[in-house]
C-alpha atoms as a PDB file:
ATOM      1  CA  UNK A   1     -21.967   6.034   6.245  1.00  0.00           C
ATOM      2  CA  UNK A   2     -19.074   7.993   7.375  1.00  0.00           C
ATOM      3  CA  UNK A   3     -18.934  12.020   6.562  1.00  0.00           C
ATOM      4  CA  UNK A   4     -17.836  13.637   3.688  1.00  0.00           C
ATOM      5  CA  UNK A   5     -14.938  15.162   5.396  1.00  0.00           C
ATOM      6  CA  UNK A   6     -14.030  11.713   7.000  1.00  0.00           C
ATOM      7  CA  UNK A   7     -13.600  10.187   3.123  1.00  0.00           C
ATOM      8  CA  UNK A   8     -11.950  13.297   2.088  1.00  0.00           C
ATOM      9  CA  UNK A   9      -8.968  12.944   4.807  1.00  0.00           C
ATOM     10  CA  UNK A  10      -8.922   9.190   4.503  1.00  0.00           C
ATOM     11  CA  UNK A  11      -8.493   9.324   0.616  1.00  0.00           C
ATOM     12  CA  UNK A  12      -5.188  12.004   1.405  1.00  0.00           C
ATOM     13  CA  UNK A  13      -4.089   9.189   3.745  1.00  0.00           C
ATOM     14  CA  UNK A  14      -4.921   6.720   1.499  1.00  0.00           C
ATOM     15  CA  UNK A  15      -2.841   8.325  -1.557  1.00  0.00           C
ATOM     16  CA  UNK A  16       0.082   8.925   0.935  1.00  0.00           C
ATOM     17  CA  UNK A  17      -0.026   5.311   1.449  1.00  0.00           C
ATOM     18  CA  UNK A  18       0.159   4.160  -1.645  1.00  0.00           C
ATOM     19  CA  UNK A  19       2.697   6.267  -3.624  1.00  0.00           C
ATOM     20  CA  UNK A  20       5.029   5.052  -1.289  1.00  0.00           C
ATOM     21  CA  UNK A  21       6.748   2.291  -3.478  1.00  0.00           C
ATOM     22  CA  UNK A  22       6.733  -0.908  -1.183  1.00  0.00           C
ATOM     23  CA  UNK A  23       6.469  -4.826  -2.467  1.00  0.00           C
ATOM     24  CA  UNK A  24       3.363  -4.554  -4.865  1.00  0.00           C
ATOM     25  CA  UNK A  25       4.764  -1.114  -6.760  1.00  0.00           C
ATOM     26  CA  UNK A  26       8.089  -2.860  -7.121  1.00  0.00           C
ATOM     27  CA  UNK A  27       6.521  -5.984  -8.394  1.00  0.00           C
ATOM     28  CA  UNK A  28       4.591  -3.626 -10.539  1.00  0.00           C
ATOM     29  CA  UNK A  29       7.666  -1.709 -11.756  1.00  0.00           C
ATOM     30  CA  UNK A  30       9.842  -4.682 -12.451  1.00  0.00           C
ATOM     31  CA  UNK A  31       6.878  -6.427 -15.067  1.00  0.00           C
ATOM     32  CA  UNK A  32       6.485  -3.250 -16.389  1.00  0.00           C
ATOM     33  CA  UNK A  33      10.399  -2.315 -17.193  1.00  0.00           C
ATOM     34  CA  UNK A  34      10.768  -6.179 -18.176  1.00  0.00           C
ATOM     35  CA  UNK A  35       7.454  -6.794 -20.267  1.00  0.00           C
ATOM     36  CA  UNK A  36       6.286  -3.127 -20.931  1.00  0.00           C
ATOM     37  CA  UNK A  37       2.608  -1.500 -20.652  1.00  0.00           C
ATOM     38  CA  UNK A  38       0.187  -4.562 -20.866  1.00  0.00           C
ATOM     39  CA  UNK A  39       2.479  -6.744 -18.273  1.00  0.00           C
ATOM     40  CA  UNK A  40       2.208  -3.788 -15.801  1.00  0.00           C
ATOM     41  CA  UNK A  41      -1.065  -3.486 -15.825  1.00  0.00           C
ATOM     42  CA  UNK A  42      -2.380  -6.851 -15.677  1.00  0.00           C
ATOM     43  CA  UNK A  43       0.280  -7.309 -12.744  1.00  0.00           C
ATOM     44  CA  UNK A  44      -1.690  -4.067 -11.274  1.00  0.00           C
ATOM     45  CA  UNK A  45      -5.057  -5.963 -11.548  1.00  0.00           C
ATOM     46  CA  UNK A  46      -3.537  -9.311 -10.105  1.00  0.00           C
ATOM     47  CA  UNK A  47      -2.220  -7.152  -7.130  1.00  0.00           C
ATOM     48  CA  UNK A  48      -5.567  -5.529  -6.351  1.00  0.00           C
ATOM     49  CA  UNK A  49      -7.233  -8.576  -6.771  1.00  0.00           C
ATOM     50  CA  UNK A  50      -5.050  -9.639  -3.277  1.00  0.00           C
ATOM     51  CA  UNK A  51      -6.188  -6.183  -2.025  1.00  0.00           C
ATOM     52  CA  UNK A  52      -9.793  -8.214  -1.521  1.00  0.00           C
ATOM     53  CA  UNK A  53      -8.435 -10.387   0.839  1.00  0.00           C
ATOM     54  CA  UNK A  54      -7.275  -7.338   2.864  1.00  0.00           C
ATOM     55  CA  UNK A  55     -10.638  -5.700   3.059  1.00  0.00           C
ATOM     56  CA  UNK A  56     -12.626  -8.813   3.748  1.00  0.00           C
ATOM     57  CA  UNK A  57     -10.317 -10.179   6.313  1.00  0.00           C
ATOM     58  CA  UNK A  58     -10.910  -6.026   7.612  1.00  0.00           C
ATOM     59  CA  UNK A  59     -14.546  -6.391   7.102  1.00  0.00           C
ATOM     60  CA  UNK A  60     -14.684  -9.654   9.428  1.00  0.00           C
ATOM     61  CA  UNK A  61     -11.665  -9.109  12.187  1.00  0.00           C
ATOM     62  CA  UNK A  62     -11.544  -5.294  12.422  1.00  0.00           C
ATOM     63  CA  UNK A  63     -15.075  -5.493  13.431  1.00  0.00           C
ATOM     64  CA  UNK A  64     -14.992  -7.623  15.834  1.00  0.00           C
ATOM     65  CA  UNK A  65     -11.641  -6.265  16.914  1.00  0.00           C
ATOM     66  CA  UNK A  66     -13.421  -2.477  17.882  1.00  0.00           C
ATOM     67  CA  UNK A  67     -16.361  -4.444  19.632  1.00  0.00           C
ATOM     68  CA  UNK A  68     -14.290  -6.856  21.982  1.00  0.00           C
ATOM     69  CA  UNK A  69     -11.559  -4.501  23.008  1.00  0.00           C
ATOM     70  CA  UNK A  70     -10.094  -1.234  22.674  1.00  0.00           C
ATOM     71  CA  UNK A  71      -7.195  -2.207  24.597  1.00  0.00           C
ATOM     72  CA  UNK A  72      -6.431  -5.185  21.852  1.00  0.00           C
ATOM     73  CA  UNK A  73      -7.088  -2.438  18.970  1.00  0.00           C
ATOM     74  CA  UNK A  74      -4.612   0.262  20.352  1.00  0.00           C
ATOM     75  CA  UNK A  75      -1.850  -2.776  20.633  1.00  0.00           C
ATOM     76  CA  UNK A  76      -2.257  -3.588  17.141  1.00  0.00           C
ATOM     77  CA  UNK A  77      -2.345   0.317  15.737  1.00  0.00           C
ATOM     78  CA  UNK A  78       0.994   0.827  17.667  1.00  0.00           C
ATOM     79  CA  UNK A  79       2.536  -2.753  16.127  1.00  0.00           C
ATOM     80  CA  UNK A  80       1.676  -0.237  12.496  1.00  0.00           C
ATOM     81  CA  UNK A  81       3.226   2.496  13.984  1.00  0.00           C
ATOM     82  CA  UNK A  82       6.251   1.062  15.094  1.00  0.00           C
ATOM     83  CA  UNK A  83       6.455  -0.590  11.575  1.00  0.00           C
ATOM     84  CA  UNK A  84       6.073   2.435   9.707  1.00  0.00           C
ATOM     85  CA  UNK A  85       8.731   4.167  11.738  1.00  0.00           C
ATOM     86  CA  UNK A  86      11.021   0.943  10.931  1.00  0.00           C
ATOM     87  CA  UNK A  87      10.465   1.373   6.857  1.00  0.00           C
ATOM     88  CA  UNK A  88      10.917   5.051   7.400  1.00  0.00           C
ATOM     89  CA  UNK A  89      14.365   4.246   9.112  1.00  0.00           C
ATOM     90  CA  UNK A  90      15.371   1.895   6.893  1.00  0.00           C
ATOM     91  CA  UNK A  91      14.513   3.524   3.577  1.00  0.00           C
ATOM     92  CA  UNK A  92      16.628   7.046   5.161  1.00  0.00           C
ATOM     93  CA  UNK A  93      19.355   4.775   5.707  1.00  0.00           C
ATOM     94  CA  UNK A  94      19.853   2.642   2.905  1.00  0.00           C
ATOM     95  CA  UNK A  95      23.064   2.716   0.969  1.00  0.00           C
ATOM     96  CA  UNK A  96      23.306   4.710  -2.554  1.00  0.00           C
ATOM     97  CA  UNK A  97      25.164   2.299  -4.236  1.00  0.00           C
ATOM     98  CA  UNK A  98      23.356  -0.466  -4.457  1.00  0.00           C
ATOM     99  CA  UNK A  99      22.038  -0.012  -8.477  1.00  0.00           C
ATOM    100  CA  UNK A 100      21.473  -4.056  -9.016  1.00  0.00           C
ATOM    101  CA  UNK A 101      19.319  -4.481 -12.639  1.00  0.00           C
ATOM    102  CA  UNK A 102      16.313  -4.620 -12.365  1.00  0.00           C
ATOM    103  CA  UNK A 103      15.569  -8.693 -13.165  1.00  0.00           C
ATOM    104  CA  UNK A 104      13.807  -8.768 -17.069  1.00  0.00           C
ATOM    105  CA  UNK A 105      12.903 -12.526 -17.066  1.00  0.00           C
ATOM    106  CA  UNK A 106       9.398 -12.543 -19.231  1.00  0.00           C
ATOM    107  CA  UNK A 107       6.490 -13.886 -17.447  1.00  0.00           C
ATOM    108  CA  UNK A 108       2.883 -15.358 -19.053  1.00  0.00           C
ATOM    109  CA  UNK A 109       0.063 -13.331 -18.380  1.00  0.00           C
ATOM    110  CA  UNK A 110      -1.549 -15.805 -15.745  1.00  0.00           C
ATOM    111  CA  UNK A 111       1.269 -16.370 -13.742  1.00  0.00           C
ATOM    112  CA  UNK A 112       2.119 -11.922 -14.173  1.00  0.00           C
ATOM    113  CA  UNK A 113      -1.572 -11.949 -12.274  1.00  0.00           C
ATOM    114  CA  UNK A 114      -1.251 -14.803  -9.679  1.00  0.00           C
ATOM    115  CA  UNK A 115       2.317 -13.455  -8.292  1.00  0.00           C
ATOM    116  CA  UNK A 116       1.147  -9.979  -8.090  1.00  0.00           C
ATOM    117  CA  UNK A 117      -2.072 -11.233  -6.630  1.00  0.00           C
ATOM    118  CA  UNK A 118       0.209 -13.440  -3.876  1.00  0.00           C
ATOM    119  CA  UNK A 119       2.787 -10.101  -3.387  1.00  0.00           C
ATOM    120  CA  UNK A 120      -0.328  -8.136  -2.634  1.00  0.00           C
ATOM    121  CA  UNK A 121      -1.712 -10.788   0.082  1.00  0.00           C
ATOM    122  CA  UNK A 122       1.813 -11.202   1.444  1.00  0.00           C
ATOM    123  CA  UNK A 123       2.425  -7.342   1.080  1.00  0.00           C
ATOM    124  CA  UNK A 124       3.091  -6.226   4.994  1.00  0.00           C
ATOM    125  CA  UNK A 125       2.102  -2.480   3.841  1.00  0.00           C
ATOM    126  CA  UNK A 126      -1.045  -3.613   2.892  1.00  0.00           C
ATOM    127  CA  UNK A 127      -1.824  -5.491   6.230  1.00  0.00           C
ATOM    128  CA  UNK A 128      -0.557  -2.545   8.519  1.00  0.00           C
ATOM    129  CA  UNK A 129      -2.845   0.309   6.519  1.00  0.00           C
ATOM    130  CA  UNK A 130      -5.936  -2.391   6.797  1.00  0.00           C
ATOM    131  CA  UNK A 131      -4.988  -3.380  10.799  1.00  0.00           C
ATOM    132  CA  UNK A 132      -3.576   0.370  11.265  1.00  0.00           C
ATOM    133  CA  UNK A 133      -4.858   2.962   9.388  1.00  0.00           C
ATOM    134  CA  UNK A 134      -8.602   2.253   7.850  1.00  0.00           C
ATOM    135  CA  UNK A 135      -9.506   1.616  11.270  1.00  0.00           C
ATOM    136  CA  UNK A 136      -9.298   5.445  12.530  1.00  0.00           C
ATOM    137  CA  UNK A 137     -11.808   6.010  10.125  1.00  0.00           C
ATOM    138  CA  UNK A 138     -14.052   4.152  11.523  1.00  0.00           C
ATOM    139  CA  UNK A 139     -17.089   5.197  13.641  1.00  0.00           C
ATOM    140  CA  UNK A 140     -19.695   2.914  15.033  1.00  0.00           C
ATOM    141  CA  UNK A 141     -22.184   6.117  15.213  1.00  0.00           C
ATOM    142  CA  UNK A 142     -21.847   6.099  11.843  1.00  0.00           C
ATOM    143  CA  UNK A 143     -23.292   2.617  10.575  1.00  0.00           C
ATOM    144  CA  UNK A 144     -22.075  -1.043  10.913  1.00  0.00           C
ATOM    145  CA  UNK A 145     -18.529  -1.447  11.176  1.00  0.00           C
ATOM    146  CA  UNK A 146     -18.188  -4.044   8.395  1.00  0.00           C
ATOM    147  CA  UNK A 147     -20.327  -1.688   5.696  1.00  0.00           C
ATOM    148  CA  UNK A 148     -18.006   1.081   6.547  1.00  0.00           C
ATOM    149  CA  UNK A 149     -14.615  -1.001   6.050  1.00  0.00           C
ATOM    150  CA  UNK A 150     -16.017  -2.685   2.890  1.00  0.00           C
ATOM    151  CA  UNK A 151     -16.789   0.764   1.834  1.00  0.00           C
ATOM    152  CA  UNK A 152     -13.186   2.459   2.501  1.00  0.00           C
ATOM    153  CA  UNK A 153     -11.419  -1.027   1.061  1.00  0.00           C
ATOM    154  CA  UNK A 154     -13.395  -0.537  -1.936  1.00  0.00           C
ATOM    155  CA  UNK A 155     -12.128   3.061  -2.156  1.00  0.00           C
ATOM    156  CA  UNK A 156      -8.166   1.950  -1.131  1.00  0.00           C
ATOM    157  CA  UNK A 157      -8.613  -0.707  -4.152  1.00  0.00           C
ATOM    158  CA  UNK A 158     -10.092   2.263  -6.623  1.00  0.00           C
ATOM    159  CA  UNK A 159      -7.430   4.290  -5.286  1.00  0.00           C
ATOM    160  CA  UNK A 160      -4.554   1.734  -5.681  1.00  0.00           C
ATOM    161  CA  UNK A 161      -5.712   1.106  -9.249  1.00  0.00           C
ATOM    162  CA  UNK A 162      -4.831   4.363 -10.270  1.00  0.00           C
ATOM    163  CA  UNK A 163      -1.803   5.557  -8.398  1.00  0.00           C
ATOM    164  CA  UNK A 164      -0.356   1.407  -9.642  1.00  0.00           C
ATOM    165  CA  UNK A 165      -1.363   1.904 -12.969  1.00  0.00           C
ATOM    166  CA  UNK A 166       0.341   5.635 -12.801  1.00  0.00           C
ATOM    167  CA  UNK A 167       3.240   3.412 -11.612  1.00  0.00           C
ATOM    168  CA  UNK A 168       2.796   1.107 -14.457  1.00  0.00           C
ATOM    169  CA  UNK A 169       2.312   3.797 -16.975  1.00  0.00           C
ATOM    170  CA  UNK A 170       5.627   5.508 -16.134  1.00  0.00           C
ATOM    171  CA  UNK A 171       8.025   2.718 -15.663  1.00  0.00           C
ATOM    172  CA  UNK A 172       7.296   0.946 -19.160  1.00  0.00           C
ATOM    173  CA  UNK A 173       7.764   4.282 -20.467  1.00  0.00           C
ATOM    174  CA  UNK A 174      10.987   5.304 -19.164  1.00  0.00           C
ATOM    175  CA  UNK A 175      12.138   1.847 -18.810  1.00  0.00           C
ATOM    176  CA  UNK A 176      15.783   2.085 -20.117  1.00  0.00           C
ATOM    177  CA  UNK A 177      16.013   4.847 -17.018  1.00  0.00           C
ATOM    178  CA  UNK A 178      14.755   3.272 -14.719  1.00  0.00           C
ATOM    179  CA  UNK A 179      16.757   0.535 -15.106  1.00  0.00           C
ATOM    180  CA  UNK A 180      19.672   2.217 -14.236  1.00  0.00           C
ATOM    181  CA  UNK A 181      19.311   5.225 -12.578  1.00  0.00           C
ATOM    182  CA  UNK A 182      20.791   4.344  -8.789  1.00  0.00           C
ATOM    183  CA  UNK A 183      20.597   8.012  -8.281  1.00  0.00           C
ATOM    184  CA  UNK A 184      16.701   8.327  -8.841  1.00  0.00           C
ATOM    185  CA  UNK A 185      16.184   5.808  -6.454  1.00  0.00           C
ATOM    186  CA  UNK A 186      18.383   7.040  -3.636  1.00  0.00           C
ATOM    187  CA  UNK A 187      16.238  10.168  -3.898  1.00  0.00           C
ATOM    188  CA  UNK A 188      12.748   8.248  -4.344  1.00  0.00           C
ATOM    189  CA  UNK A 189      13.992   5.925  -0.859  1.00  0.00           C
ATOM    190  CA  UNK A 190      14.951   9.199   0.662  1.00  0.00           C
ATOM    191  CA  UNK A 191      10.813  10.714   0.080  1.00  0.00           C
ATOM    192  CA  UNK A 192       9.682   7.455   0.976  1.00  0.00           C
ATOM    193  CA  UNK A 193      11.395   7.519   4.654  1.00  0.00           C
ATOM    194  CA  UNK A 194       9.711  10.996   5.192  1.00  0.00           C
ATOM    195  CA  UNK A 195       6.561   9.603   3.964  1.00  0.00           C
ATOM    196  CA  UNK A 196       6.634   6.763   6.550  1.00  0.00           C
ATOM    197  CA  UNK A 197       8.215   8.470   9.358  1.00  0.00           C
ATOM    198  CA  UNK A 198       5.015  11.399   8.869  1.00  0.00           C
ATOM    199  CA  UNK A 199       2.528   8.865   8.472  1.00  0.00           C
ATOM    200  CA  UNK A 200       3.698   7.098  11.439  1.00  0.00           C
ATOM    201  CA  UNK A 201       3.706  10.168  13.319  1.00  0.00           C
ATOM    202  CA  UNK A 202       0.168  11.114  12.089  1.00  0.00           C
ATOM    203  CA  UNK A 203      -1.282   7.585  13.345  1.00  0.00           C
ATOM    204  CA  UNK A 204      -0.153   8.572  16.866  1.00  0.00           C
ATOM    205  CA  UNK A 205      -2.019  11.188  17.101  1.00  0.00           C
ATOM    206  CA  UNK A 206      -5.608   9.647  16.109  1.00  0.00           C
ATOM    207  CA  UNK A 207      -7.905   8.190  18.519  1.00  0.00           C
ATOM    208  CA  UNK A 208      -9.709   4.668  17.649  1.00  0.00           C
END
């Protein structure tokens, strides 16, 4: 069971993470403008339903990962880093003008679930923070490695529920704005470069 402090830090991290809009949160957005409260949150369960995937596919390879080589698991948390500092870049440099609508086409409830469930598996944020991130909260003094990652996935999902529903909450709410307000998003890309680039910058600094 890893410390108090450990979960503590790795829920900030965690939270930093996530309220970075990426793939899921724009899926999330987009059914929640178009189809309003209920869409948005049943596209919020379908997308943490994909975040199981993440954390058993953690629980099994991660594991083994830290066992057979710590060479092999400093590759892979630099691949994350040098990902994060590409969204970082990309989101700082991205153009202000480009205000396209945000799609409305009205989706069934199944299929709302199933795509946000696929975005989620699919969702290269998601991999990196479960190859990356959960990892350098792992300890092997402190328990199996597998009952520790399905322990901090289960918190990432809890977590994601809430800061996605937040999301959810917000954009069927202020849908007409956020529809077409090309200058809120230049600012929200322009926090979610910092975000990345300090996150990035964070994961160099932690030792597996």
């Amino acid at each position: 069971m890893p410390e108090i402090t450990t979960l503590a830090v790795f829920c900030v991290a965690t939270l930093g993470l996530l309220i970075v809009p990426g793939p899921a949160v724009l899926y999330i957005v987009t059914r929640s403008v178009a189809q309003g409260r209920s869409a948005g949150l049943i596209s919020v369960l379908g997308v943490h339903t994909g975040s199981l995937v993440h954390v058993a596919a953690a629980a099994l390879g991660i594991s083994a990962l830290i066992s057979a080589s710590a060479t092999a698991f400093t590759v892979v948390k630099y691949v994350g880093v040098a990902y994060l500092l590409w969204l970082g870049v990309r989101k700082l440099m991205r153009g202000g003008d480009g205000g396209e609508a945000i799609e409305l086409k009205v989706q069934s409830k199944r299929r709302l679930f199933w795509e946000g469930f696929v975005v989620n598996v699919l969702n290269p944020k998601t991999a990196i923070f479960f190859l990356a991130f959960l990892p350098q909260f792992v300890h092997p003094a402190a328990g199996p490695i597998a009952a520790q990652i399905l322990l901090l996935g289960a918190m990432w999902i809890l977590l994601g529920m809430a800061s996605d529903g937040t999301y959810a909450m917000l954009a069927s709410a202020l849908a007409g704005r956020v529809r077409q307000s090309v200058r809120a998003r230049r600012r929200l890309d322009v926090g979610s470069g910092l975000v990345y680039l300090g996150l990035a910058a964070w994961l160099t600094t932690e030792k597996a």
